[in-house]
PDB file of N, CA and C in Angstrom:
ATOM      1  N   UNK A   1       0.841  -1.184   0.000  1.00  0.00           N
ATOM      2  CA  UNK A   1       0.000   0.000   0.000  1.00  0.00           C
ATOM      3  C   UNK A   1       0.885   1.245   0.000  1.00  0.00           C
ATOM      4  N   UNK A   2       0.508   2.307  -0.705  1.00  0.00           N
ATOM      5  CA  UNK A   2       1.420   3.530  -0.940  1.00  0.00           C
ATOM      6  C   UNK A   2       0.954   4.469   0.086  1.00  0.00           C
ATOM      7  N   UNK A   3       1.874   5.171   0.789  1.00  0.00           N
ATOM      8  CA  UNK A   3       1.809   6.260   2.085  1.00  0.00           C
ATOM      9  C   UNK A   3       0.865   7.376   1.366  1.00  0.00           C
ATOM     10  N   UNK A   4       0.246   7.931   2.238  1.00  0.00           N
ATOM     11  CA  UNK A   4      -0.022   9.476   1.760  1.00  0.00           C
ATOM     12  C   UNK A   4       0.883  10.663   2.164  1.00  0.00           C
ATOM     13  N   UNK A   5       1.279  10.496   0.439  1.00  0.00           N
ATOM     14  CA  UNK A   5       2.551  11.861   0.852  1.00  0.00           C
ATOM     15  C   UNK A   5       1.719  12.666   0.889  1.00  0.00           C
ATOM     16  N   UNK A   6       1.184  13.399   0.645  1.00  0.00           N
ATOM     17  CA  UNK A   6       0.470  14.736   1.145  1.00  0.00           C
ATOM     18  C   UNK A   6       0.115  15.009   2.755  1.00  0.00           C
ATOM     19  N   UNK A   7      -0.081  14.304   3.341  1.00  0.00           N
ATOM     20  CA  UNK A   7      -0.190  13.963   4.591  1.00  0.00           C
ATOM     21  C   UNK A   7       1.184  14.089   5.393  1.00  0.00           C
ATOM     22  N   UNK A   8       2.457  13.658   4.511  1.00  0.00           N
ATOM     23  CA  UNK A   8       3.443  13.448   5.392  1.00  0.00           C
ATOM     24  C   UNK A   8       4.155  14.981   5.630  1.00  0.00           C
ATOM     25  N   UNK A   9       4.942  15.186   6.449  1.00  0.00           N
ATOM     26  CA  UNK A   9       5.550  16.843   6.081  1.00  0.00           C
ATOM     27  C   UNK A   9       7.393  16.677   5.543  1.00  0.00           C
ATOM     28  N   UNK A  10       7.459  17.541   5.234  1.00  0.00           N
ATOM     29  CA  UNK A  10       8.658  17.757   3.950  1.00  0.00           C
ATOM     30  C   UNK A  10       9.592  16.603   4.491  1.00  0.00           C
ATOM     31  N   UNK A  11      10.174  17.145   5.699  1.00  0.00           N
ATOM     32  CA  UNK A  11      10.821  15.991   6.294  1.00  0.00           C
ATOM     33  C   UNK A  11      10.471  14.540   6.269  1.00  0.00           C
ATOM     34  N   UNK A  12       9.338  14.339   6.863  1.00  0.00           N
ATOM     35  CA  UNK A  12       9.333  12.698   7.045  1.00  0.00           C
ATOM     36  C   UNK A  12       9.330  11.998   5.415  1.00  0.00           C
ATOM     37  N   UNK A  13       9.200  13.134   4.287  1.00  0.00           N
ATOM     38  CA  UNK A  13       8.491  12.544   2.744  1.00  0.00           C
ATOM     39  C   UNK A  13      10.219  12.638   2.217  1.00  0.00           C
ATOM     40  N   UNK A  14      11.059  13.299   2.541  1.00  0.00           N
ATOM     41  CA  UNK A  14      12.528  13.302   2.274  1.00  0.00           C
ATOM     42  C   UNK A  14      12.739  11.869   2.953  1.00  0.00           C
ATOM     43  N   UNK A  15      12.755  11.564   3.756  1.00  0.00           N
ATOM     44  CA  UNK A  15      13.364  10.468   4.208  1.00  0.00           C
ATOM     45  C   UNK A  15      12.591   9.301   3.771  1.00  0.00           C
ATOM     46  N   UNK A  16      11.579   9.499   3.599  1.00  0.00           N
ATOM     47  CA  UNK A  16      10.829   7.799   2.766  1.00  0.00           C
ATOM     48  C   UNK A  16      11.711   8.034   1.201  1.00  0.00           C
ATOM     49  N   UNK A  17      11.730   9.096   0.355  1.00  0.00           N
ATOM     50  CA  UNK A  17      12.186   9.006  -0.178  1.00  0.00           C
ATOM     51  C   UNK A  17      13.530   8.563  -0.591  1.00  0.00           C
ATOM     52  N   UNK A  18      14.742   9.369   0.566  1.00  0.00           N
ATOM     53  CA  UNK A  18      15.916   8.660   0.581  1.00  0.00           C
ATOM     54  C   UNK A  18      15.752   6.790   1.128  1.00  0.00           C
ATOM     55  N   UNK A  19      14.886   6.492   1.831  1.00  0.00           N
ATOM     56  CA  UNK A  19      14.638   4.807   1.945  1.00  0.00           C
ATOM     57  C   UNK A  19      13.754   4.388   0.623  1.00  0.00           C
ATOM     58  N   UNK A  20      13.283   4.939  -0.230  1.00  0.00           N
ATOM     59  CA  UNK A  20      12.945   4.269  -0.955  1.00  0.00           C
ATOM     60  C   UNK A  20      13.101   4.943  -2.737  1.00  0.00           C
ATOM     61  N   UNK A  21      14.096   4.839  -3.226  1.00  0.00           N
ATOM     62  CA  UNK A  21      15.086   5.945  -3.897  1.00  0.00           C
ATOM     63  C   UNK A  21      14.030   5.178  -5.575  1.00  0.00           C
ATOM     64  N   UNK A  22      13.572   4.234  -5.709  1.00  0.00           N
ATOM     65  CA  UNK A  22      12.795   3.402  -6.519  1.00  0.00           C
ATOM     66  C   UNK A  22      11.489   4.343  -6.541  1.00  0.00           C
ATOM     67  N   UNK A  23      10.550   4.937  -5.758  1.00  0.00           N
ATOM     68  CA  UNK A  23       8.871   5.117  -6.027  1.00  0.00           C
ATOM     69  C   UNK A  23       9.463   6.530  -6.356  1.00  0.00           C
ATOM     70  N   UNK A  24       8.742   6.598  -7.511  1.00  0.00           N
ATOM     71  CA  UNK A  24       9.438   7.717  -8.203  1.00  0.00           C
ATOM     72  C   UNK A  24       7.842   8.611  -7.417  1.00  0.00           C
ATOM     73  N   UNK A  25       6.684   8.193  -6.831  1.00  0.00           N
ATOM     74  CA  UNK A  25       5.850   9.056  -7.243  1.00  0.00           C
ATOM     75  C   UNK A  25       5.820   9.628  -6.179  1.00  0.00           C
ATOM     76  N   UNK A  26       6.785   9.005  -4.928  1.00  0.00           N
ATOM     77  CA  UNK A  26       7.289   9.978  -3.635  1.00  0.00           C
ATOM     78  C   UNK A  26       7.941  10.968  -4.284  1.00  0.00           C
ATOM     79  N   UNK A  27       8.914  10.651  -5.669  1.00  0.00           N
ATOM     80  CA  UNK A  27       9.889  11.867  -5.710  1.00  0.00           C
ATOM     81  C   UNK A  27       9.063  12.872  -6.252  1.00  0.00           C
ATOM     82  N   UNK A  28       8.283  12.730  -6.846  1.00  0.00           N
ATOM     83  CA  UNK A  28       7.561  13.776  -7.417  1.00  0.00           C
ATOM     84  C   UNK A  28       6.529  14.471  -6.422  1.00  0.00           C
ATOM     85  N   UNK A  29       6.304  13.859  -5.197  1.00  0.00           N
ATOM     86  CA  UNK A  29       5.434  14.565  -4.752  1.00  0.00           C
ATOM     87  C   UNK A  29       6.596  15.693  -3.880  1.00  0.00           C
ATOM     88  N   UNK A  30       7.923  15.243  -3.564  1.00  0.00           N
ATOM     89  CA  UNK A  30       8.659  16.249  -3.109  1.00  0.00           C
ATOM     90  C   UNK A  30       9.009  17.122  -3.548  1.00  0.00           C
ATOM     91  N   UNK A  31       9.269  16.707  -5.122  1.00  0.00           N
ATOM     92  CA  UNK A  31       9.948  17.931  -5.726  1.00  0.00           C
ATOM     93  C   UNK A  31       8.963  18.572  -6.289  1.00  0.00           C
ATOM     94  N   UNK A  32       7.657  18.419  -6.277  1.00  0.00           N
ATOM     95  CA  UNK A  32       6.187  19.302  -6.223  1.00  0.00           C
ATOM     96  C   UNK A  32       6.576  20.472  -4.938  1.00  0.00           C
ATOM     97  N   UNK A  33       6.955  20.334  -4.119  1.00  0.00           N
ATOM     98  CA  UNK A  33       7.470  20.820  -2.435  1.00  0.00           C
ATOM     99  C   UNK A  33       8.072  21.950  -2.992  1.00  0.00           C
ATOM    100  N   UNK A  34       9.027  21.990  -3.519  1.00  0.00           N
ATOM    101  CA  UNK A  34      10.235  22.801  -3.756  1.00  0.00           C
ATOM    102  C   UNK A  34       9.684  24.107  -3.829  1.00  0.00           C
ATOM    103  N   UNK A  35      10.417  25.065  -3.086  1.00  0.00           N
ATOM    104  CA  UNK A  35      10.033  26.547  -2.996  1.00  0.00           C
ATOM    105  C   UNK A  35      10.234  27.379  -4.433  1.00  0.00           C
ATOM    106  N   UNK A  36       9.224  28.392  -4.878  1.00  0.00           N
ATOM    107  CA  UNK A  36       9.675  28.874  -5.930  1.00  0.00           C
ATOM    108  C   UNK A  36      10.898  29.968  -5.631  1.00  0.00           C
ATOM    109  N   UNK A  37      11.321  30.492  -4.694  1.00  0.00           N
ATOM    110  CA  UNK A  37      12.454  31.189  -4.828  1.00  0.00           C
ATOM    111  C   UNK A  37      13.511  30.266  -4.408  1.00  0.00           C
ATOM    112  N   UNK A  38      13.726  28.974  -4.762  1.00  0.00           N
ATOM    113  CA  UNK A  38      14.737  28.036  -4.615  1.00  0.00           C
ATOM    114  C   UNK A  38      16.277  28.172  -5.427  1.00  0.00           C
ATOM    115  N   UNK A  39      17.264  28.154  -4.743  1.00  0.00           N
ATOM    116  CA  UNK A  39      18.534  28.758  -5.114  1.00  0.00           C
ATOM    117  C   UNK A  39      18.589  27.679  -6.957  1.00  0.00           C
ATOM    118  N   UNK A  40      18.697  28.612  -7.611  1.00  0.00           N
ATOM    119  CA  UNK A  40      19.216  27.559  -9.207  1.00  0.00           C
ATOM    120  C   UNK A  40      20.785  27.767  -9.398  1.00  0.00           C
ATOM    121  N   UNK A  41      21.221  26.527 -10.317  1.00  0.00           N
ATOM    122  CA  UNK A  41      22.656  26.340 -10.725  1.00  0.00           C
ATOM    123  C   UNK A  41      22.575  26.099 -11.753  1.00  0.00           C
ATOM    124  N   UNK A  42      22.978  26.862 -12.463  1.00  0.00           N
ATOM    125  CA  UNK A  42      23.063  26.888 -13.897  1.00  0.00           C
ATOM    126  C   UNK A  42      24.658  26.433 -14.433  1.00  0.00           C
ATOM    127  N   UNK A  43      24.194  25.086 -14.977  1.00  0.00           N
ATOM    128  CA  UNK A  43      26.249  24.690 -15.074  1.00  0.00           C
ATOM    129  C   UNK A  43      26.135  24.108 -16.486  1.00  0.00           C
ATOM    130  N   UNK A  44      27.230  24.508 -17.389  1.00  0.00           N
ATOM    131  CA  UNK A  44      27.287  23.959 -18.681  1.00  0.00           C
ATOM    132  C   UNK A  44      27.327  22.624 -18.707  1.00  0.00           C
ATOM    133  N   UNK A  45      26.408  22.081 -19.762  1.00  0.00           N
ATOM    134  CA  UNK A  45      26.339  20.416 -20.073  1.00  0.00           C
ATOM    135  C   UNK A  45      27.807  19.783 -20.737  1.00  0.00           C
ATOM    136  N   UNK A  46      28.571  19.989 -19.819  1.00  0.00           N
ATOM    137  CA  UNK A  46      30.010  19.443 -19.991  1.00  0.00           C
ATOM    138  C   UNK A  46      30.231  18.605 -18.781  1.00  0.00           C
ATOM    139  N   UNK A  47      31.604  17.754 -19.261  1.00  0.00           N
ATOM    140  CA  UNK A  47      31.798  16.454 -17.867  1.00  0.00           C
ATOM    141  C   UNK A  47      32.221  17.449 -16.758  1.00  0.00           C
ATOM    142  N   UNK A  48      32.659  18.204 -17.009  1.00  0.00           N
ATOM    143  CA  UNK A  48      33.040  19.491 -15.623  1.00  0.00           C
ATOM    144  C   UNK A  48      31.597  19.577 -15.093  1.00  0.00           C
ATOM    145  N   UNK A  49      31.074  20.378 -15.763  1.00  0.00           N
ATOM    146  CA  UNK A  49      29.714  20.844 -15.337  1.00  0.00           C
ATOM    147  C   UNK A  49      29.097  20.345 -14.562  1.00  0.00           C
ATOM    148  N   UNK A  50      28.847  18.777 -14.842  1.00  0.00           N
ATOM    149  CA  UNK A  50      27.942  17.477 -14.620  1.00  0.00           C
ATOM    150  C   UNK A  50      28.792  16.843 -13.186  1.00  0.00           C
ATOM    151  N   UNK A  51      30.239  16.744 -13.166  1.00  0.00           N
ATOM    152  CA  UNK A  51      30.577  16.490 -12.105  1.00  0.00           C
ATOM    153  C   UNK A  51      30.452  17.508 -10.881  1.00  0.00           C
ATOM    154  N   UNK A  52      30.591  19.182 -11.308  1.00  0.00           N
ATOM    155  CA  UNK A  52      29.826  20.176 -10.271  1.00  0.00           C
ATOM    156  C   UNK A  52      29.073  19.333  -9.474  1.00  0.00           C
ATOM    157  N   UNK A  53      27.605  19.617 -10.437  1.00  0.00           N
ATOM    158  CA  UNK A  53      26.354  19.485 -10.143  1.00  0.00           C
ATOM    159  C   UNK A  53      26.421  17.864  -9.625  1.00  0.00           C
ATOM    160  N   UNK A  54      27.015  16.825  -9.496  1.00  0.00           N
ATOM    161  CA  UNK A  54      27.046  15.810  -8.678  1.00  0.00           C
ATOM    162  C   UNK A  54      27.507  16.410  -7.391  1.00  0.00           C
ATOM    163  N   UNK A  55      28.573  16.778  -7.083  1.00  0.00           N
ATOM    164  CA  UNK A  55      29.286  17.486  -6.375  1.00  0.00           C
ATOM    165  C   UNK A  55      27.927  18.185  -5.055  1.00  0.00           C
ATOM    166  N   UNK A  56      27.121  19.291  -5.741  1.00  0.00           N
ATOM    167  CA  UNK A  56      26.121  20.187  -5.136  1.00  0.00           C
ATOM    168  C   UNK A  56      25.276  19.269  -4.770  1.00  0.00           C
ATOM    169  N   UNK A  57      24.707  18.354  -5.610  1.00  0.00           N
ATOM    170  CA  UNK A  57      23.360  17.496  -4.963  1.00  0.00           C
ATOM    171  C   UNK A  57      24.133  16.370  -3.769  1.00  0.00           C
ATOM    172  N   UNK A  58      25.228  16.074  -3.632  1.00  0.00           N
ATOM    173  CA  UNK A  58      26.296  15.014  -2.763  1.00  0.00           C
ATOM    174  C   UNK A  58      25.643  15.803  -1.406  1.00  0.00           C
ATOM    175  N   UNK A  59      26.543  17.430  -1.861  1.00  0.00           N
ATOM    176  CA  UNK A  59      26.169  18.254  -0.806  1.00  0.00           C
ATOM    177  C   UNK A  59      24.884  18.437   0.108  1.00  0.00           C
ATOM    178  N   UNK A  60      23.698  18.848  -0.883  1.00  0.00           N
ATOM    179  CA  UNK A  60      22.784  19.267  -0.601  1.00  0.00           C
ATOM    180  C   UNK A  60      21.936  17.767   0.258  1.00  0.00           C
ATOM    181  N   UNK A  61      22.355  16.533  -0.299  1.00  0.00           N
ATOM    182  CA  UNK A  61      21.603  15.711   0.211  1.00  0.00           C
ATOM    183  C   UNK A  61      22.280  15.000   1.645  1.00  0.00           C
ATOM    184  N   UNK A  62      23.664  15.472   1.655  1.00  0.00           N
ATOM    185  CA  UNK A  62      23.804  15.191   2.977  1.00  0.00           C
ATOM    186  C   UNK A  62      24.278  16.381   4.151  1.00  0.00           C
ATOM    187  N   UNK A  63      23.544  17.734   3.899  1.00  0.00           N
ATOM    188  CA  UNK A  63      22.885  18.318   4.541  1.00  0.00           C
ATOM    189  C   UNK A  63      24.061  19.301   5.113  1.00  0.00           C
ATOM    190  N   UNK A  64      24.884  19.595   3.977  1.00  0.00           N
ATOM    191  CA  UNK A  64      26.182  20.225   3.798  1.00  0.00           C
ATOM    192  C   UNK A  64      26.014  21.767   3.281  1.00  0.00           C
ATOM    193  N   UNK A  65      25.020  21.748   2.689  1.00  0.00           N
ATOM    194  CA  UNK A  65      24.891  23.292   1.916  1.00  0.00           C
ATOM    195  C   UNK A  65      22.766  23.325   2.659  1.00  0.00           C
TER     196      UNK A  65
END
C-alpha cells in the first residue's frame, strides 16, 4: 500500500524518499514541495559541469549546503 505523501511533512516525505530511492511518485510529490524562490545552478552540459552538479546534490543531500 502507498503512504499518503500529502499527509506526510517535507521531512518525514525526504526520508521515505531517501529509503525508498525506486517510487518515483514519492519523488515527485517532493519535488512538487520545492520553494519557488529556490537557489538555481546553472552549469554547462560538460563532464566538468555534470561532475559540479554531482558534487552540489552530494552536498545538498547530505545536509552540507
Amino acid at each position: 500500500m502507498t503512504p499518503d505523501f500529502e499527509s506526510m511533512s517535507k521531512a518525514d516525505l525526504r526520508t521515505y524518499v531517501l529509503e525508498h530511492r525506486e517510487d518515483l511518485e514519492a519523488l515527485r510529490s517532493l519535488m512538487s514541495r520545492r520553494s519557488p524562490n529556490a537557489v538555481r545552478y546553472n552549469f554547462p552540459d560538460t563532464e566538468e559541469g555534470q561532475a559540479q552538479m554531482r558534487e552540489i546534490l552530494r552536498r545538498k543531500i547530505n545536509g552540507e549546503l
